[in-house]
N, C-alpha and C. Protein backbone atom coordinates (compact mmCIF):
# COMPACT_ATOMS: atom_id res chain seq x y z
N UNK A 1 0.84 -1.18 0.00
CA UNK A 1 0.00 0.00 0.00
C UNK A 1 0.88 1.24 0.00
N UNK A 2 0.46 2.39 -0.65
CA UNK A 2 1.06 3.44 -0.91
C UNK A 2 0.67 4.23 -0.31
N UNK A 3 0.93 5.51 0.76
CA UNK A 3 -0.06 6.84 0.91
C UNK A 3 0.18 7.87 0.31
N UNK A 4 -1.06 8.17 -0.93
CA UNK A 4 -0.84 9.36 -1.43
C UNK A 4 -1.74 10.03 -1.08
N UNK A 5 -1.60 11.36 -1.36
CA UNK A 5 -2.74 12.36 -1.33
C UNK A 5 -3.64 12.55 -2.43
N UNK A 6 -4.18 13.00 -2.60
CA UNK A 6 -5.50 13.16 -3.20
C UNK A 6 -4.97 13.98 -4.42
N UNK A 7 -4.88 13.86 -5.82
CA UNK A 7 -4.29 14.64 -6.72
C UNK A 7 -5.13 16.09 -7.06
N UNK A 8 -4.77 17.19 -6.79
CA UNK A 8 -5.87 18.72 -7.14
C UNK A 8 -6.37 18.74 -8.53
N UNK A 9 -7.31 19.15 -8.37
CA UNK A 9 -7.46 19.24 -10.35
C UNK A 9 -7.24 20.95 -10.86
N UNK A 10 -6.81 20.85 -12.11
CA UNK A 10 -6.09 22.23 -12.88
C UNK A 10 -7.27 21.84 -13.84
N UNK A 11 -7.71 23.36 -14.14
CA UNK A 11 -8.60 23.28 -15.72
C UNK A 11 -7.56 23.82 -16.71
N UNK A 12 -7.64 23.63 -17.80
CA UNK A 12 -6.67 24.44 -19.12
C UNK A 12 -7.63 24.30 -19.83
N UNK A 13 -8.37 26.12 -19.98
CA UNK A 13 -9.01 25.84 -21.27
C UNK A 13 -8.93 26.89 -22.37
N UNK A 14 -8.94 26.20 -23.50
CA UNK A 14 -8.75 27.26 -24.69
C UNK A 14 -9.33 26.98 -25.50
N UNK A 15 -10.04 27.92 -25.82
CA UNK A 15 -11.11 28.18 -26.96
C UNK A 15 -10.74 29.07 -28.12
N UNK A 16 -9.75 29.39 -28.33
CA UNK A 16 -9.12 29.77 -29.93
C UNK A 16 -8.80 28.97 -30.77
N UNK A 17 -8.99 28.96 -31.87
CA UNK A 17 -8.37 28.16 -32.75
C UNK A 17 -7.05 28.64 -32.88
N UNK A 18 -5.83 27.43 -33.23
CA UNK A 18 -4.81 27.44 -33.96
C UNK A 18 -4.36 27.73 -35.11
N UNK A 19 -3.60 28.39 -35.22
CA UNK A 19 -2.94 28.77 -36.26
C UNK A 19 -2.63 28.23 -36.98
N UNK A 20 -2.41 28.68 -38.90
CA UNK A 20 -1.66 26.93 -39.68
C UNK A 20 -0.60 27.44 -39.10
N UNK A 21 -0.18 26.13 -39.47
CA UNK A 21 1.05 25.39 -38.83
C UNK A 21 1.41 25.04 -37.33
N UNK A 22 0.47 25.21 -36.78
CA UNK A 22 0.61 25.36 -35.40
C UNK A 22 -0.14 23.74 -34.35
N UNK A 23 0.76 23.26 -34.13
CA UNK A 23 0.23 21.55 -33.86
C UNK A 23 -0.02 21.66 -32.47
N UNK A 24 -0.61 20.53 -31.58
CA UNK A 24 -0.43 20.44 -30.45
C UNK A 24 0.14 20.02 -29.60
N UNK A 25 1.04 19.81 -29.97
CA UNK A 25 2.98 19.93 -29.80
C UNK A 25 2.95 20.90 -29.06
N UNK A 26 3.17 21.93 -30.33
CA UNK A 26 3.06 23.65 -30.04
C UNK A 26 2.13 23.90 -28.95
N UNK A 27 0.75 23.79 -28.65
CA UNK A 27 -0.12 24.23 -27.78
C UNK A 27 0.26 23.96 -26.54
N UNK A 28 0.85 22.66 -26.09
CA UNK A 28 1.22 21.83 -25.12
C UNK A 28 2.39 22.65 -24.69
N UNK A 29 3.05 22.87 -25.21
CA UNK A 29 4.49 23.37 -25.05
C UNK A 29 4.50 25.05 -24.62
N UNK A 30 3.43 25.56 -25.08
CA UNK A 30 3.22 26.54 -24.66
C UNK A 30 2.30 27.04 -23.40
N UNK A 31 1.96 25.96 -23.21
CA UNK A 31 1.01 25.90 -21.59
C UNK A 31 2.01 25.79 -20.94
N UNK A 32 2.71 24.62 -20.68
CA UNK A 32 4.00 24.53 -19.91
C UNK A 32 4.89 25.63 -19.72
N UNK A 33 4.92 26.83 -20.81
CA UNK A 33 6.03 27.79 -20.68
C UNK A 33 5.01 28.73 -20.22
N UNK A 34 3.92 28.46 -19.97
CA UNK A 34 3.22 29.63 -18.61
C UNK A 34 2.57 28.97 -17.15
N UNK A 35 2.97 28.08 -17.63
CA UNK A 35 2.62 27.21 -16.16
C UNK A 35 3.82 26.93 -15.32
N UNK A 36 5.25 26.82 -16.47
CA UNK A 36 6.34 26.27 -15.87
C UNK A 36 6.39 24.22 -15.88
N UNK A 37 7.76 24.48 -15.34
CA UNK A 37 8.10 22.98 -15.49
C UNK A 37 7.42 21.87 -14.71
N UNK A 38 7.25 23.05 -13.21
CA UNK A 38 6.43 22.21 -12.07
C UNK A 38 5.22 22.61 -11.79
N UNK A 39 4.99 23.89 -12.71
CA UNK A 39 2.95 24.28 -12.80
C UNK A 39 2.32 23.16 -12.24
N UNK A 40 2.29 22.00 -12.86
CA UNK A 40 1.23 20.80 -12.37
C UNK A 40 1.49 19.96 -11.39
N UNK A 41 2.94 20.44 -10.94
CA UNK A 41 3.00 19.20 -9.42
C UNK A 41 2.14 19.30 -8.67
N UNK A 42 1.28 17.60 -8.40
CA UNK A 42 0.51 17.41 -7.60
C UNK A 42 -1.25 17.38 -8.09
N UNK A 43 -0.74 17.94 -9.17
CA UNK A 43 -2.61 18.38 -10.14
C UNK A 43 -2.41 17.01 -11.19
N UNK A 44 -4.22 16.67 -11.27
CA UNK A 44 -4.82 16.14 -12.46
C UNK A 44 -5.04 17.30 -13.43
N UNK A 45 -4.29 17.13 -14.61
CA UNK A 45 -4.83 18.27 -15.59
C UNK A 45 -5.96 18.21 -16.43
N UNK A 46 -7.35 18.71 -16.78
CA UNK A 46 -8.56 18.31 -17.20
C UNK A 46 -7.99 19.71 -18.50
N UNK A 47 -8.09 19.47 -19.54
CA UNK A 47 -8.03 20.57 -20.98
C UNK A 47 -9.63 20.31 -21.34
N UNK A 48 -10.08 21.71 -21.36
CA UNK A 48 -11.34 21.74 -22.23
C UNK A 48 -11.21 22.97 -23.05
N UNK A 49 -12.55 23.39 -23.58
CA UNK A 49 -12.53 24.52 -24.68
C UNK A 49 -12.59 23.59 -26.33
N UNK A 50 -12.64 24.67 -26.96
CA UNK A 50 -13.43 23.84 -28.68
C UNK A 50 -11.83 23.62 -29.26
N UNK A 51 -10.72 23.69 -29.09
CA UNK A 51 -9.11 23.74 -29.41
C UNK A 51 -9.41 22.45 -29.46
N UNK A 52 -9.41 21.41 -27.95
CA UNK A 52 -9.10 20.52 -27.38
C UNK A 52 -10.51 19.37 -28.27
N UNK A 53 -11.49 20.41 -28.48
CA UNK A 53 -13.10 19.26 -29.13
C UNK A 53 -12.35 18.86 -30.65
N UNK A 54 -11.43 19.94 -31.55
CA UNK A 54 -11.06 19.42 -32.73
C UNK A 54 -10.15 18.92 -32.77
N UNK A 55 -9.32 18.49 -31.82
CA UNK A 55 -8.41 17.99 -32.35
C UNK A 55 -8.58 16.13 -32.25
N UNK A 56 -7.73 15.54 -33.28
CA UNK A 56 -7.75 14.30 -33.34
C UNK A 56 -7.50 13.91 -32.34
N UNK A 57 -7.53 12.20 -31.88
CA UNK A 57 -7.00 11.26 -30.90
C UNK A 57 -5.53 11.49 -30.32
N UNK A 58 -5.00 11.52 -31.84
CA UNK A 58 -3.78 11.58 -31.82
C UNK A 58 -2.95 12.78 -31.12
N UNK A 59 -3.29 13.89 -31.65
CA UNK A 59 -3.37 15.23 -31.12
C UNK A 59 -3.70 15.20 -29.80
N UNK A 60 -5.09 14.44 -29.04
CA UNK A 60 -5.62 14.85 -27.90
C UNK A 60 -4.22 13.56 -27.10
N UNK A 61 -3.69 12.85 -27.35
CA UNK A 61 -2.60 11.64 -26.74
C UNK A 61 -1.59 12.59 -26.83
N UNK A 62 -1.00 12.80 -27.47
CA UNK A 62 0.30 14.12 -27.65
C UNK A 62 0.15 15.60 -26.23
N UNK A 63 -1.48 16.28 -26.07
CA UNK A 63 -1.19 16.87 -24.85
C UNK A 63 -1.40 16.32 -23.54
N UNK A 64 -2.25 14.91 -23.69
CA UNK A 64 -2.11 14.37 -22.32
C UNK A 64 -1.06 13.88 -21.73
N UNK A 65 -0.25 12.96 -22.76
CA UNK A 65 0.87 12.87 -22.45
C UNK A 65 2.24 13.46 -21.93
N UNK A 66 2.19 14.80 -22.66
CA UNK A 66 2.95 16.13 -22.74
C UNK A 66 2.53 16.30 -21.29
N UNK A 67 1.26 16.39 -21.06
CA UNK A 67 1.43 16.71 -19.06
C UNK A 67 2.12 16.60 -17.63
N UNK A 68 2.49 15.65 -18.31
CA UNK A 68 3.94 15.17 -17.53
C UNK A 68 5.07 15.79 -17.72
N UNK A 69 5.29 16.16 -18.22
CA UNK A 69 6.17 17.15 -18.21
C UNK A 69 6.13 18.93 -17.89
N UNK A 70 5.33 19.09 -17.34
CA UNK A 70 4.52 20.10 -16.44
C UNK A 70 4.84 19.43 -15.11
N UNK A 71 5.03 18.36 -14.53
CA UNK A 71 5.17 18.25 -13.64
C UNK A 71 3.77 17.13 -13.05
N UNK A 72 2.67 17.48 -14.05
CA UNK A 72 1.06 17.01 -13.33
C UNK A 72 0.90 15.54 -13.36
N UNK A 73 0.37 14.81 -12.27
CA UNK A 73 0.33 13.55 -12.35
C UNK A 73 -0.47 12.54 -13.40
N UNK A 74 -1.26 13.60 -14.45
CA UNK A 74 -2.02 13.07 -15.80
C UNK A 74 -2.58 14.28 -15.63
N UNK A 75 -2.96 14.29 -17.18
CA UNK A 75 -4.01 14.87 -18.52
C UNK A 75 -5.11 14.01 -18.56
N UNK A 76 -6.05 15.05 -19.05
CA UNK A 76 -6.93 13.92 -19.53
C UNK A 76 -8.17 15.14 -20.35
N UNK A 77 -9.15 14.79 -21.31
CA UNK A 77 -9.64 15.19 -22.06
C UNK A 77 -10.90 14.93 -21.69
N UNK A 78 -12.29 15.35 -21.69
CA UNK A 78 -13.27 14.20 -21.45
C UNK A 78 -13.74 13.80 -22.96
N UNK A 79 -13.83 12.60 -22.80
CA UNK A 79 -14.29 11.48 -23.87
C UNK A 79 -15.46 12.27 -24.67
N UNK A 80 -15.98 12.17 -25.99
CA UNK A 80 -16.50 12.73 -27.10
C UNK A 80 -17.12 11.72 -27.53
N UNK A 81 -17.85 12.10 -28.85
CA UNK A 81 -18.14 11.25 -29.79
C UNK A 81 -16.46 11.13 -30.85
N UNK A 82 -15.63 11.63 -30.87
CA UNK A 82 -14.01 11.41 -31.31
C UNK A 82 -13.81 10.36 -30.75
N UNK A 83 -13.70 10.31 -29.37
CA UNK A 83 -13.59 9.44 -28.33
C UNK A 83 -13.94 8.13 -28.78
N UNK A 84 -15.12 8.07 -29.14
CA UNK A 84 -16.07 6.72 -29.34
C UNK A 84 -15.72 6.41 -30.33
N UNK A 85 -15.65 6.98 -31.36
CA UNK A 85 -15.51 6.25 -33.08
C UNK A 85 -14.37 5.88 -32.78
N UNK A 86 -12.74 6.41 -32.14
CA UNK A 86 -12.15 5.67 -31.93
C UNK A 86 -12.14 4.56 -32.04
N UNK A 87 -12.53 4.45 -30.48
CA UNK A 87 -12.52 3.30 -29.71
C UNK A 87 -13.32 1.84 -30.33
């Protein structure tokens, strides 16, 4: 058994569209450079806003993943109809 604490939750939301050329690589990378390296120590990160509704699977795996490196103990998106056809 482990004792952890209870992880806080962080919202990130953005509702602009992206720029061409501008991936979510880029978006990810740029949250982190205003949040910082350790912005998310200790936080679940939840991303909403219509940015986060268009982008692909692939795209939405690239900033959850990327969360970790913020420091936050997970990303996460809430599930869609994207979500579902996936799956």
């Amino acid at each position: 058994t482990l004792l952890l604490q209870q992880s806080k939750p962080m919202e990130v939301r953005v509702e602009v569209d992206l720029g061409p050329g501008v991936s979510a690589k880029d978006l990810i990378l740029h949250i982190i450079g205003k949040i910082g390296a350790a912005g998310g120590s200790g936080y679940v990160i939840e991303y909403r806003g219509k940015v986060f509704e268009r982008m692909t699977i692939e795209e939405r795996l690239t900033v959850c993943n990327m969360s970790i490196e913020a420091g936050a103990r997970a990303g996460l998106i809430a599930p869609d109809g994207v979500t579902f056809a996936y799956l």
